[in-house]
C-alpha atoms as a PDB file:
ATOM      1  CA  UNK A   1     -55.285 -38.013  28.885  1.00  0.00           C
ATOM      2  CA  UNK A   2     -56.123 -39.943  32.016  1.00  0.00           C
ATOM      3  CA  UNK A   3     -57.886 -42.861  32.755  1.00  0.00           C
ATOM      4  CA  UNK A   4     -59.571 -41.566  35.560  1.00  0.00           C
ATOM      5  CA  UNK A   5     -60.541 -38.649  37.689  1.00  0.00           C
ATOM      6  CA  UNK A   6     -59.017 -39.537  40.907  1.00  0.00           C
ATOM      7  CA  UNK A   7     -56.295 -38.464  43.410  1.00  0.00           C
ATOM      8  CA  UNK A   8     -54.052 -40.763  41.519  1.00  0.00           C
ATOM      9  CA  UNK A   9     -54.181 -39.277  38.404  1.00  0.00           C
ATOM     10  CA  UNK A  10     -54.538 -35.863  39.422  1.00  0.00           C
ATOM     11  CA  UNK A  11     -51.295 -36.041  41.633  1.00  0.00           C
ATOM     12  CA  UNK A  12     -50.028 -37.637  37.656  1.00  0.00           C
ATOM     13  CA  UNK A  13     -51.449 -34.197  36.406  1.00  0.00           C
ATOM     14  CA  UNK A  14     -49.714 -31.946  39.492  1.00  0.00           C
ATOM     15  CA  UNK A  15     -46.185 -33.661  38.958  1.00  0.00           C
ATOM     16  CA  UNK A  16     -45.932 -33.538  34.826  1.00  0.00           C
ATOM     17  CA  UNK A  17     -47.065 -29.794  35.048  1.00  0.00           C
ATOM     18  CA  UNK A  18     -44.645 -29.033  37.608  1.00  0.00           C
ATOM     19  CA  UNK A  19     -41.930 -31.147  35.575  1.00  0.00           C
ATOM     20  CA  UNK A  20     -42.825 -29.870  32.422  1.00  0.00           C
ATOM     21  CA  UNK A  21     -42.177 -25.993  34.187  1.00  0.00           C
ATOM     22  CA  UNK A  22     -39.675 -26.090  36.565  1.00  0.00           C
ATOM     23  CA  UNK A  23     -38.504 -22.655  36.235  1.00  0.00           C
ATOM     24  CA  UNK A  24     -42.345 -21.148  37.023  1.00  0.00           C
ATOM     25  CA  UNK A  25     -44.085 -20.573  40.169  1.00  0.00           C
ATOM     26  CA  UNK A  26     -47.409 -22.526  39.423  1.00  0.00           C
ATOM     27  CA  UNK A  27     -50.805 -21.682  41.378  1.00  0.00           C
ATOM     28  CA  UNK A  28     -53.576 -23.931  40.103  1.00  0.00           C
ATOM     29  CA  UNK A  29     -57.099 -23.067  40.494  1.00  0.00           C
ATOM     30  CA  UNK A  30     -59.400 -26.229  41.698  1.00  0.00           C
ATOM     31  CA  UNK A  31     -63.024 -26.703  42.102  1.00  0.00           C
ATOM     32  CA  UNK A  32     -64.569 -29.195  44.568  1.00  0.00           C
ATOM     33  CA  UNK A  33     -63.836 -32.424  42.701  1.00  0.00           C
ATOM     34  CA  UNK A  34     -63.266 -35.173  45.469  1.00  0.00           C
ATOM     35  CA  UNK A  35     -59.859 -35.424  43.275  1.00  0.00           C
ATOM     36  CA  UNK A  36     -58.833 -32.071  43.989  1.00  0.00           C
ATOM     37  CA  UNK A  37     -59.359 -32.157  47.887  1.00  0.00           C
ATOM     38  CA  UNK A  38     -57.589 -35.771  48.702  1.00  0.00           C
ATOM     39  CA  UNK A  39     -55.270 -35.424  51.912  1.00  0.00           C
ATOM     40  CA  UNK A  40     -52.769 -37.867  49.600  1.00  0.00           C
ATOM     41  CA  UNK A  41     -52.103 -35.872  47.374  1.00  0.00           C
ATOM     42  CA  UNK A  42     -48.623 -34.076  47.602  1.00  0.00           C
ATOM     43  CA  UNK A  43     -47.517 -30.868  45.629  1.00  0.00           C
ATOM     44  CA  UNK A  44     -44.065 -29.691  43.788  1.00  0.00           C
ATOM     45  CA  UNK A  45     -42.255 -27.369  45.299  1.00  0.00           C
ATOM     46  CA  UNK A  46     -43.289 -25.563  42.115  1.00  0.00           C
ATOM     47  CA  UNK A  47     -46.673 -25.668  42.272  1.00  0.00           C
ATOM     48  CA  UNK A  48     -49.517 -24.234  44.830  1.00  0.00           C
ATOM     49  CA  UNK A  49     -53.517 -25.542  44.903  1.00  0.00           C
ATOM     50  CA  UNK A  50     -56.058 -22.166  45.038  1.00  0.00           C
ATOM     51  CA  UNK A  51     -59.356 -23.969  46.088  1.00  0.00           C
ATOM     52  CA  UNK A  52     -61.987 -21.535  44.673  1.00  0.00           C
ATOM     53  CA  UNK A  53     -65.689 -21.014  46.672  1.00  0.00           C
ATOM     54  CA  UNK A  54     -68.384 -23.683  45.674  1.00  0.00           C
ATOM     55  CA  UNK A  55     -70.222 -23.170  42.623  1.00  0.00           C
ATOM     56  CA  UNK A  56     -68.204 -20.682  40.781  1.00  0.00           C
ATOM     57  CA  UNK A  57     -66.881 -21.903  37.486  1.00  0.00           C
ATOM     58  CA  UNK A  58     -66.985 -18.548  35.734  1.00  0.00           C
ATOM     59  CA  UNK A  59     -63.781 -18.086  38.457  1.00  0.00           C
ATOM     60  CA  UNK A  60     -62.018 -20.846  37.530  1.00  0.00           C
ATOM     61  CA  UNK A  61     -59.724 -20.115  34.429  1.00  0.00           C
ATOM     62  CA  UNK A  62     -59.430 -23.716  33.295  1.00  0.00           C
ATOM     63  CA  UNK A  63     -63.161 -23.192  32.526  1.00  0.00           C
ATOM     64  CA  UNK A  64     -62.553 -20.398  30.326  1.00  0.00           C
ATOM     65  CA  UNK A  65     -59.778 -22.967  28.618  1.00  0.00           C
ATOM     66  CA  UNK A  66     -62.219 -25.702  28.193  1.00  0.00           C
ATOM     67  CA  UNK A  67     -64.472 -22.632  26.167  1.00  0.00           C
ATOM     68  CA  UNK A  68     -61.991 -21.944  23.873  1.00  0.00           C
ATOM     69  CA  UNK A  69     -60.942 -25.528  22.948  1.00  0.00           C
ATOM     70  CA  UNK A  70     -64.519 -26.068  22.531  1.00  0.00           C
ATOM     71  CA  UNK A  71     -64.961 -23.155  20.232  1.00  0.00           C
ATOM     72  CA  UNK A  72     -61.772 -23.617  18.513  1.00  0.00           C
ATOM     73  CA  UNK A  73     -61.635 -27.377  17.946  1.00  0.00           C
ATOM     74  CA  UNK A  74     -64.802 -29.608  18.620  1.00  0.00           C
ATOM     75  CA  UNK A  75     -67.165 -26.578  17.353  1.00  0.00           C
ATOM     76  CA  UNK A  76     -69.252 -28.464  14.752  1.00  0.00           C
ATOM     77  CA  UNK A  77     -67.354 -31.158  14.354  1.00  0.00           C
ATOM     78  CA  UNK A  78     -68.106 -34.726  14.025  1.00  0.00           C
ATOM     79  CA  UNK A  79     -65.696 -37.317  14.982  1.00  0.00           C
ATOM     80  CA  UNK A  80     -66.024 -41.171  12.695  1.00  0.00           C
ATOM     81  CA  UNK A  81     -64.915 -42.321  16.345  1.00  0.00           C
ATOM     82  CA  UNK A  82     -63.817 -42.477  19.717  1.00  0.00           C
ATOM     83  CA  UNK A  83     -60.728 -43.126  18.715  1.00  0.00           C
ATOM     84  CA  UNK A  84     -60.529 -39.659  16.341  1.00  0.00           C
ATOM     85  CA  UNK A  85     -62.602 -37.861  19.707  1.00  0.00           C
ATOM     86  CA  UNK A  86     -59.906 -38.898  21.954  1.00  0.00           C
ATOM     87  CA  UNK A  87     -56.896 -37.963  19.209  1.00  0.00           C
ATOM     88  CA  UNK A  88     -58.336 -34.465  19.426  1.00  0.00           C
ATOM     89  CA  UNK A  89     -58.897 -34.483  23.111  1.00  0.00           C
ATOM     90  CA  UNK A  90     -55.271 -34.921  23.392  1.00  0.00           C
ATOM     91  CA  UNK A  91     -53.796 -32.793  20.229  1.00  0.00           C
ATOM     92  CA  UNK A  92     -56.077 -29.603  21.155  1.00  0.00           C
ATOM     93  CA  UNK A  93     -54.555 -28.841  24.271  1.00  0.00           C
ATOM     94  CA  UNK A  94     -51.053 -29.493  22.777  1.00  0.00           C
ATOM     95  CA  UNK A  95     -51.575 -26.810  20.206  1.00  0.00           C
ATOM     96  CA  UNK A  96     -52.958 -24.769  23.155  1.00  0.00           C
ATOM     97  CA  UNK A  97     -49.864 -25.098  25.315  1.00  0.00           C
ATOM     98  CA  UNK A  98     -47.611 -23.831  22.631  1.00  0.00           C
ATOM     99  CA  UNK A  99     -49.550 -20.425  22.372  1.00  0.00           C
ATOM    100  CA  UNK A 100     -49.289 -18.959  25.691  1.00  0.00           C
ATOM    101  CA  UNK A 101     -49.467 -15.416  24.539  1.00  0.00           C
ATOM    102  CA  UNK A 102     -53.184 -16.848  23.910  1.00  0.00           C
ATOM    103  CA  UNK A 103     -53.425 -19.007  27.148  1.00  0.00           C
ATOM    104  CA  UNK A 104     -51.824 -16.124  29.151  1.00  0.00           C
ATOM    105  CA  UNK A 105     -54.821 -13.639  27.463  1.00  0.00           C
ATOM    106  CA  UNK A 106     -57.459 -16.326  28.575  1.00  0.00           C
ATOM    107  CA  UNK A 107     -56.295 -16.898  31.870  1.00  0.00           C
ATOM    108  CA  UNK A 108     -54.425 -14.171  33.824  1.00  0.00           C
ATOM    109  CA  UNK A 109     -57.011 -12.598  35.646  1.00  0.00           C
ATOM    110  CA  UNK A 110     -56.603  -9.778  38.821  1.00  0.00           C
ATOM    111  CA  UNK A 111     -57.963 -11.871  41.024  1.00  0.00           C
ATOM    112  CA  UNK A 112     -55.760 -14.384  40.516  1.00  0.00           C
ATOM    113  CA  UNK A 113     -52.709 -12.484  41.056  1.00  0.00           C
ATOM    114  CA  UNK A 114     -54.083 -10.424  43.877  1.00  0.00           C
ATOM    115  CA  UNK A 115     -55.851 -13.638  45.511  1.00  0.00           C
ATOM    116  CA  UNK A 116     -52.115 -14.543  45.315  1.00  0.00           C
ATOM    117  CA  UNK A 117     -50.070 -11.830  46.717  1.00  0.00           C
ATOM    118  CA  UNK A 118     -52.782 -11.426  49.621  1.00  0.00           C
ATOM    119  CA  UNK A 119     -51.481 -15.115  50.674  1.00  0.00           C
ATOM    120  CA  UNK A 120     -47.954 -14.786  50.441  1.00  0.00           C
END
């Protein structure tokens, strides 16, 4: 979890997934966020930004992520604090990560891979 939503931390965000997958080619879907489009931010040789068209969140597959963690583990749920919120803010995608047969299902869409290929 970050303390911001910035180019700062989202060039945090960029390196730790690229360090955490060395061995992957990684293509990460943005939206418009100011964070996503600052000229500072530089990428792992690893990794590659796909800037998706305005107003399309049903494209982007971190949306569909967000869904299932919501479903799965805030889904009636009430937290004694923001302390306990913030635990499971950062637990939930942990237990996430580890299932990528799951993530991979949720995520791997044609259009990503052909959107891809088209701009190699």
């Amino acid at each position: 979890m970050l303390p911001h939503v910035n180019a700062e931390c989202m060039q945090v965000f960029l390196n730790e997934v690229a360090q955490r997958y060395p061995n992957d080619n990684i293509v990460r879907p943005l939206d418009g966020a100011g964070s996503h489009k600052s000229n500072a931010l530089v990428l792992p040789e690893n990794l590659k930004l796909h800037v998706l068209p305005p107003y399309s969140p049903e494209l982007n597959p971190v949306e569909h992520l967000w869904d299932e963690l919501r479903e799965k583990h805030f889904h009636n749920r009430v937290f004694d604090s923001i302390d306990a919120l913030e635990n499971q803010l950062v637990d939930a995608p942990r237990v996430m990560e580890q299932d990528t047969e799951r993530v991979a299902s949720i995520t791997r869409w044609p259009w990503i891979i052909n959107s891809i290929s088209n701009a190699n």
